[in-house]
Protein backbone atom coordinates (compact mmCIF):
# COMPACT_ATOMS: atom_id res chain seq x y z
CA UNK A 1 0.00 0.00 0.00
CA UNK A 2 0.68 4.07 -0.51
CA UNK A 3 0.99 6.85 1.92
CA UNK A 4 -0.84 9.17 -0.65
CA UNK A 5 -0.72 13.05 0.56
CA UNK A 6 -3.64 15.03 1.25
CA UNK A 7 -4.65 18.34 -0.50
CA UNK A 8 -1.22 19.86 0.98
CA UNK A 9 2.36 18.59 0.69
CA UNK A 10 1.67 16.39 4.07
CA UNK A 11 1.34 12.30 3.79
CA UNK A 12 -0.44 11.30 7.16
CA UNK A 13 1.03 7.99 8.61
CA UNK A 14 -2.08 7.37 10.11
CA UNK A 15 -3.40 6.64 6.28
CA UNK A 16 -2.18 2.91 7.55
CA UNK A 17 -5.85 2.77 9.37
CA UNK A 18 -7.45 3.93 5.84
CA UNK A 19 -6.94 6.28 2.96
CA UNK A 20 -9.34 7.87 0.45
CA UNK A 21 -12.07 7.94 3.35
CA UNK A 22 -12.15 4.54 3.79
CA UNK A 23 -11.49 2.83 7.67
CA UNK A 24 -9.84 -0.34 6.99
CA UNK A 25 -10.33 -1.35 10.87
CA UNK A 26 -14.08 -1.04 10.46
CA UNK A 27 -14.48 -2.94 7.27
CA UNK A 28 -16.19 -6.07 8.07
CA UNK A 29 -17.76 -9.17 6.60
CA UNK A 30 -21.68 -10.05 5.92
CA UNK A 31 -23.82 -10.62 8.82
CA UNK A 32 -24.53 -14.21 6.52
CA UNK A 33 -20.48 -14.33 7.10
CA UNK A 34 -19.08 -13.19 10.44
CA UNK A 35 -15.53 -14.34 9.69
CA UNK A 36 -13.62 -10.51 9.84
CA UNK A 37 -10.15 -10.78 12.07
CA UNK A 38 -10.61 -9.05 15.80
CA UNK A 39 -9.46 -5.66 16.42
CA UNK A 40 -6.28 -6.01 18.30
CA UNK A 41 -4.97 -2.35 19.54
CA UNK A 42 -2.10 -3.71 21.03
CA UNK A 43 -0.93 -5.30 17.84
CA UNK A 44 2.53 -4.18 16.09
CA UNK A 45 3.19 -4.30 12.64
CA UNK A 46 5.66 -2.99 10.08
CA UNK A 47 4.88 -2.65 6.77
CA UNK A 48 7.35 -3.93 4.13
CA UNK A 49 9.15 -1.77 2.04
CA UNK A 50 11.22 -2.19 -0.40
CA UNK A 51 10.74 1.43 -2.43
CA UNK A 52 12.87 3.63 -0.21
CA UNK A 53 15.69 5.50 -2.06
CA UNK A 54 19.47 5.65 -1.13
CA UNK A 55 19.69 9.42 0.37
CA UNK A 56 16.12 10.30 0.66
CA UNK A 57 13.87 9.24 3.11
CA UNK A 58 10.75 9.39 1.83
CA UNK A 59 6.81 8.16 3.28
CA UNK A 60 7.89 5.71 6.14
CA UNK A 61 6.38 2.38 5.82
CA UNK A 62 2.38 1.90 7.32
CA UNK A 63 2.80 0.80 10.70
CA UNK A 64 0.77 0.09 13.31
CA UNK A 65 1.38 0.23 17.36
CA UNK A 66 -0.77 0.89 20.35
CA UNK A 67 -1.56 4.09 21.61
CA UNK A 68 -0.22 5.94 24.98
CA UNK A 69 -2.26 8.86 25.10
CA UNK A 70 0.07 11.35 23.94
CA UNK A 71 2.30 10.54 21.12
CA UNK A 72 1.12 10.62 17.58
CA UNK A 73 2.67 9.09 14.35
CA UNK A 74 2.34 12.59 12.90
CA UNK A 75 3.05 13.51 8.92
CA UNK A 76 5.35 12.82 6.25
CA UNK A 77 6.70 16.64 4.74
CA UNK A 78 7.84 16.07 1.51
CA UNK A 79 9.62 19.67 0.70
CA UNK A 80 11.62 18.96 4.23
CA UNK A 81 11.86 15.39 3.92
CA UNK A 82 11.30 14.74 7.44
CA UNK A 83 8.74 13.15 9.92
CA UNK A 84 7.18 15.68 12.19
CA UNK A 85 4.86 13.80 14.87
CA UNK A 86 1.77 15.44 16.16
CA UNK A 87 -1.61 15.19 15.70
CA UNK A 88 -1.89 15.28 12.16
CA UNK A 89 -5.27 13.16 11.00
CA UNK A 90 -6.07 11.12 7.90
CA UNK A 91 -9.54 11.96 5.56
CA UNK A 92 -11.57 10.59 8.71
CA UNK A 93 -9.68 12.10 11.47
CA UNK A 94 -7.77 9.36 12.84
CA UNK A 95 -4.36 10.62 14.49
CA UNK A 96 -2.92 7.34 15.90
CA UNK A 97 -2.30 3.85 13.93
CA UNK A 98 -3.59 1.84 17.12
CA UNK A 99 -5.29 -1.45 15.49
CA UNK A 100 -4.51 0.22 12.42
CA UNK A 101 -2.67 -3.27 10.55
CA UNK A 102 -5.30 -3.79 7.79
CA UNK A 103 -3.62 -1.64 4.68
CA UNK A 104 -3.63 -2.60 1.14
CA UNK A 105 -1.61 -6.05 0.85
CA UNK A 106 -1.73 -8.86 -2.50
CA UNK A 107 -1.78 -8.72 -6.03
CA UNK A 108 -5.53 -6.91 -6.14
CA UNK A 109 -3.77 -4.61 -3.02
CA UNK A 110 -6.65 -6.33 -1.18
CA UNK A 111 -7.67 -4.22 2.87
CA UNK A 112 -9.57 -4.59 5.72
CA UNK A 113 -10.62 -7.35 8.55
CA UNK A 114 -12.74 -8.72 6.78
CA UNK A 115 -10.64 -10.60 3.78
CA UNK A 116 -7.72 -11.11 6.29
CA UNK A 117 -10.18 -13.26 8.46
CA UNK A 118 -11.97 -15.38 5.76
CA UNK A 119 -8.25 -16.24 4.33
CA UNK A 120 -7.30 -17.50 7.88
CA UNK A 121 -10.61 -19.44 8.14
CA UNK A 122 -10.31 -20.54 4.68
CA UNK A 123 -6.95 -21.70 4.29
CA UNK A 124 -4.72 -20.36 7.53
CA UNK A 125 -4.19 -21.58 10.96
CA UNK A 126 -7.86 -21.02 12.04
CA UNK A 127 -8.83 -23.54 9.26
CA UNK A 128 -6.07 -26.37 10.53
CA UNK A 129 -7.28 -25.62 14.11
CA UNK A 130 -11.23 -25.88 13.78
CA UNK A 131 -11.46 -27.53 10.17
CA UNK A 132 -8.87 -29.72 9.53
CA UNK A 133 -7.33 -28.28 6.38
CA UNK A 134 -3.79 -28.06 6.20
CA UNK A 135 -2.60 -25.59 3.78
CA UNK A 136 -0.87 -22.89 5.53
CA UNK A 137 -1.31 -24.45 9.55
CA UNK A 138 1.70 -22.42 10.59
CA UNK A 139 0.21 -18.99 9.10
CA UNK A 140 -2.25 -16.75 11.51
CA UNK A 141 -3.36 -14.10 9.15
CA UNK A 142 -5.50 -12.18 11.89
CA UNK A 143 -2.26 -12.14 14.53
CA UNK A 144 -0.11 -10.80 11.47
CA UNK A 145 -1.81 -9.65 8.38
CA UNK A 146 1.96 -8.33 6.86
CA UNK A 147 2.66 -12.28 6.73
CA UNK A 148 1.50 -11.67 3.12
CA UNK A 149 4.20 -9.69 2.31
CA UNK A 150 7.19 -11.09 4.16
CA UNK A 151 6.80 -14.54 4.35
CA UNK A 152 8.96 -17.11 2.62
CA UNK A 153 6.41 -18.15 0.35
CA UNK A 154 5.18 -14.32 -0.09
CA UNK A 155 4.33 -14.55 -3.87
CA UNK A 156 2.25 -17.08 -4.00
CA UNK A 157 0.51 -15.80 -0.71
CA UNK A 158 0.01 -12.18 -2.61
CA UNK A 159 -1.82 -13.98 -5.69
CA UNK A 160 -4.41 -16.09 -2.90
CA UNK A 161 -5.37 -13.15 -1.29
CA UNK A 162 -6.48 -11.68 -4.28
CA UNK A 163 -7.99 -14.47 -5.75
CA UNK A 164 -10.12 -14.78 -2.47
CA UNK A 165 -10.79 -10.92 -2.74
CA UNK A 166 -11.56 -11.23 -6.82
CA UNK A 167 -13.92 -14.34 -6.27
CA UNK A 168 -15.86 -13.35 -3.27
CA UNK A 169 -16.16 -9.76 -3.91
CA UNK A 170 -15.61 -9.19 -7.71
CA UNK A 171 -17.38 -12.01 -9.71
CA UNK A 172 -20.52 -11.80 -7.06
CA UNK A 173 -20.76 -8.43 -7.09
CA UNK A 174 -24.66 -7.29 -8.24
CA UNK A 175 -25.22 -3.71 -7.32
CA UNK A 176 -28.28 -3.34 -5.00
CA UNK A 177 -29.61 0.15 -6.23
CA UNK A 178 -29.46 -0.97 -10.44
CA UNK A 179 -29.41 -4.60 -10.44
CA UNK A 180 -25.94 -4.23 -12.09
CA UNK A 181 -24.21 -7.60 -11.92
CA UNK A 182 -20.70 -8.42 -12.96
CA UNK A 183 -21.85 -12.27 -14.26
CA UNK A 184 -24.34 -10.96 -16.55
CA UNK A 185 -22.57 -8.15 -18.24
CA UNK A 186 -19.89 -10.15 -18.07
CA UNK A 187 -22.12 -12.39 -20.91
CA UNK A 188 -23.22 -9.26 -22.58
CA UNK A 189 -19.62 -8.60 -23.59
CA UNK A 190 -19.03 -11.64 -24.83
CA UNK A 191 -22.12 -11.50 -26.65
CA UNK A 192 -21.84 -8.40 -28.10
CA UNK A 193 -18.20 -8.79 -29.93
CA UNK A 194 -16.12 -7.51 -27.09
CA UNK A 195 -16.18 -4.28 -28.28
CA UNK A 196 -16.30 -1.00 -25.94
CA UNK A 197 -14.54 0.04 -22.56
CA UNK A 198 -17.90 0.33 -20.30
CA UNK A 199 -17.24 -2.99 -19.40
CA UNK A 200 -13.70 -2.98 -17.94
CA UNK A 201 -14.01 0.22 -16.71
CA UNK A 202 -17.10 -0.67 -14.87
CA UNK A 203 -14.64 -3.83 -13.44
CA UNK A 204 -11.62 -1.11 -12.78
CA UNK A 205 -14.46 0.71 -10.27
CA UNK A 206 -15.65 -2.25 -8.89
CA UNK A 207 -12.07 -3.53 -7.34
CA UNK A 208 -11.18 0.31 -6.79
CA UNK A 209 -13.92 1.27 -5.04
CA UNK A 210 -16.29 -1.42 -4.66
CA UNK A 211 -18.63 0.15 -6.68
CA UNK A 212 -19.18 -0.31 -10.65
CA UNK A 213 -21.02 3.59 -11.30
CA UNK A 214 -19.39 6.17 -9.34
CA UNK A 215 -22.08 8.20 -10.29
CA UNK A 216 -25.36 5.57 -8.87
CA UNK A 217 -23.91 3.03 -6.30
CA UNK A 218 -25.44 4.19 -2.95
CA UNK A 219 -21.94 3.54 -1.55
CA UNK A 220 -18.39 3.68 -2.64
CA UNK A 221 -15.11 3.73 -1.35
CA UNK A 222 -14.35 7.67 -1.75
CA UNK A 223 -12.41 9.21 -4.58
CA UNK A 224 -9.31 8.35 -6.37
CA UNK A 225 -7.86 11.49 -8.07
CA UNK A 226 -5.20 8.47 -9.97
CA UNK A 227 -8.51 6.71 -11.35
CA UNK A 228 -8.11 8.02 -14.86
CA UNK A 229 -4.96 7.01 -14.78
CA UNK A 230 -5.80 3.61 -13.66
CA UNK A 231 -8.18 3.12 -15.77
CA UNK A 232 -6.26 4.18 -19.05
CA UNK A 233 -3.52 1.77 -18.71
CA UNK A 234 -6.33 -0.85 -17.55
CA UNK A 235 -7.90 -0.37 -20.61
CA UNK A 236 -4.61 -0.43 -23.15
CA UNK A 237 -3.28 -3.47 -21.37
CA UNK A 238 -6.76 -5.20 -21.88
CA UNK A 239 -7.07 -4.86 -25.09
CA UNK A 240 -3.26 -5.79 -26.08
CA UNK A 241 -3.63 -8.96 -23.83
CA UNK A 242 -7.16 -9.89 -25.20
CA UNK A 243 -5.70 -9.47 -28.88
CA UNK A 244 -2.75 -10.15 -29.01
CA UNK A 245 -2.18 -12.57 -26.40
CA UNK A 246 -5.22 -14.73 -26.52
CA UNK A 247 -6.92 -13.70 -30.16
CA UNK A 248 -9.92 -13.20 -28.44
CA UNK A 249 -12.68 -12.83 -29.48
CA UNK A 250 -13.06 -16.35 -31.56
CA UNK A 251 -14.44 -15.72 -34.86
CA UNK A 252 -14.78 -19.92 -35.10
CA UNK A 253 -15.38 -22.33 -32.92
CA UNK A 254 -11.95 -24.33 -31.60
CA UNK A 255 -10.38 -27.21 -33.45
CA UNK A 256 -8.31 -29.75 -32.53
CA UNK A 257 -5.18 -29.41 -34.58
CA UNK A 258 -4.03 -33.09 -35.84
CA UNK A 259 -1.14 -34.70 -34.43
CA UNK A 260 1.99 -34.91 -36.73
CA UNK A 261 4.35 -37.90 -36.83
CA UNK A 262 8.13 -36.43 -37.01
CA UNK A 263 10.05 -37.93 -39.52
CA UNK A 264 12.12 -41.65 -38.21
CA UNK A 265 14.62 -43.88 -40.27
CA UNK A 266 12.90 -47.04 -38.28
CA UNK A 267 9.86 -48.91 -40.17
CA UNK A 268 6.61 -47.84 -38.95
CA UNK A 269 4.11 -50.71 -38.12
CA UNK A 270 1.21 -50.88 -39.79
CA UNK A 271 -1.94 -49.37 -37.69
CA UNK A 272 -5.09 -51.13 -36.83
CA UNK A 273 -8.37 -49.86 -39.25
CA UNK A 274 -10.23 -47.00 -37.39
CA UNK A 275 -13.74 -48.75 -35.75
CA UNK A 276 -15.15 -45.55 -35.60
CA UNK A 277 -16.31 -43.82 -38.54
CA UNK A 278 -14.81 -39.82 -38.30
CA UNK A 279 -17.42 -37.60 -37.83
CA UNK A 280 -17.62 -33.80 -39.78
CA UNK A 281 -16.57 -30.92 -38.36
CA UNK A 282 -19.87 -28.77 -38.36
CA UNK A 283 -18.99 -24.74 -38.58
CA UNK A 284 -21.14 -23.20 -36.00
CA UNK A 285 -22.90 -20.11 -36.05
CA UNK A 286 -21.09 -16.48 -34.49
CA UNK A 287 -23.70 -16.40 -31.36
CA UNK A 288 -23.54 -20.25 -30.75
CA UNK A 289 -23.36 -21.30 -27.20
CA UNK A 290 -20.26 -23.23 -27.67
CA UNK A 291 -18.24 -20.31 -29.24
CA UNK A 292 -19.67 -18.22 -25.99
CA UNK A 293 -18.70 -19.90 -23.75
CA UNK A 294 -15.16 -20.70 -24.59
CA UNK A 295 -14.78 -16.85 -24.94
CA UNK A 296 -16.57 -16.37 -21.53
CA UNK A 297 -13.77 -19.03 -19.97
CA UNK A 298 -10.95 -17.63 -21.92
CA UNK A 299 -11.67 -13.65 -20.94
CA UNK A 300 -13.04 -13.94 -17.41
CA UNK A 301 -9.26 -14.78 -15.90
CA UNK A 302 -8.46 -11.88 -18.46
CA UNK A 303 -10.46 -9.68 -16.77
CA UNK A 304 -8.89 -10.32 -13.41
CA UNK A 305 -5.16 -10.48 -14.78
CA UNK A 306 -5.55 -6.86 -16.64
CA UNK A 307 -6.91 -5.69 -12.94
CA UNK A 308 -4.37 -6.63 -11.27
CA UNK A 309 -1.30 -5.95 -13.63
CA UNK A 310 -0.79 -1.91 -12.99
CA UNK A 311 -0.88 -2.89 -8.88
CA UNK A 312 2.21 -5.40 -9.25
């Protein structure tokens, strides 16, 4: 995650607890799915950082440490260069980092209690304790949530917690207000040629700020003055994967391309007579369900890849 600066030339370290008006602590799960870590204020984290440059200091990494009633993690001043601590408060007016160790983490730079606490039910040491699934027994992603990031098997920890963020908040997502849902225009895109940017810029909002319209969701995670940004190399990086990468979209259906013997000096034996009688290869039609759907399984880890890439 990003210290990003307010409206001055001041980065508040207390952004660790949220940025962009968002409150990372207070992010929880479904009532249907109570699974969000607890709030520990006595918990102490350190971010890790590896984009500090020899001879400047820069934003310090997010942090989080209890609170003693009088000192205050303070600001970031980027003409001095220097830390000043008082009580200098993030958009929502927090001035210490107590409890504060939910920032950004994983490929989709994934935040809050609530994914932290389903990927320790799911897969971490709650799951080998209560559940009897053994993937990562040794890993307690509520008691240390930067595990993601410095752990020995780190990488494949980022991509999880973004898969678990993509797949239980992305592809279900159905907006409550329009009756937007990301499965169905997911189809329409296919449908439709694949043509347009509403679509992935509707997806760009969605992970952003959990919210597909800016402009008609009845909540959203705040503003993002990089969005257009964002969004513009989400867009060019979509299209050059979809087209050049995967040909997409299919304009016929897939074949299976015949096997080819490679050339030998030794005598080949003769083969048994073929018992079943080869059947035609029938062309089918541009809207055919077949054609859709390989397109559909070929573009929705796309979708998710191109989401991801400008994070990494």
């Amino acid at each position: 995650d990003y210290i990003f600066q307010d409206n001055t030339e001041k980065f508040p370290i207390s952004n660790a607890c949220g940025q962009y008006k968002r409150a990372y602590d207070l992010e929880i799960c479904k009532s249907t799915e109570p699974f969000e870590c607890p709030i520990n204020r006595n918990m102490e984290v350190t971010a890790v950082d590896k984009n500090q440059k020899p001879g400047k200091t820069g934003p310090p990494a997010f942090s989080c440490k209890p609170y003693d009633g009088s000192s205050f993690p303070g600001f970031y001043d980027l003409f001095e260069d220097t830390i000043v601590e008082s009580a200098y408060s993030n958009s929502l007016g927090r001035t210490d980092v107590a409890g504060c160790c939910w920032w950004k983490r994983g490929a989709l730079m994934t935040a809050g209690r609530c994914a932290f606490g389903k990927l320790n039910k799911y897969v971490g040491k709650e799951a080998a304790d209560n559940r009897g699934i053994y993937l990562y027994p040794d890993i307690d992603f509520c008691s240390n949530p930067e595990v993601i990031c410095d752990h020995i098997r780190t990488h494949e920890l980022r991509w999880l917690i973004g898969f678990l963020d993509w797949s239980d908040r992305v592809e279900t997502y159905v907006d409550s207000n329009t009756g937007w849902s990301y499965m169905d225009e997911l189809k329409k895109f296919v449908d439709n040629g694949m043509v347009g940017d509403a679509f992935i810029n509707a997806v760009t909002n969605i992970v952003t700020k959990n919210c597909h319209n800016l402009d008609l969701c009845a909540e959203t995670w705040g503003e993002d003055p990089d969005k257009d940004y964002f969004q513009l190399n989400r867009r060019t990086d979509f299209r050059n994967i979809m087209t050049n990468v995967f040909n997409l979209p299919l304009t016929a259906s897939p074949t299976v391309t015949p096997t080819r013997l490679l050339p030998t000096f030794a005598p080949i034996p003769p083969r048994p007579s073929p018992t079943r009688i080869p059947k035609p290869v029938v062309a089918l039609s541009p809207n055919s369900t077949s054609k859709r759907e390989c397109n559909m399984i070929v573009l929705a880890p796309i979708v998710a890849l191109v989401t991801w890439c400008v994070w990494l």
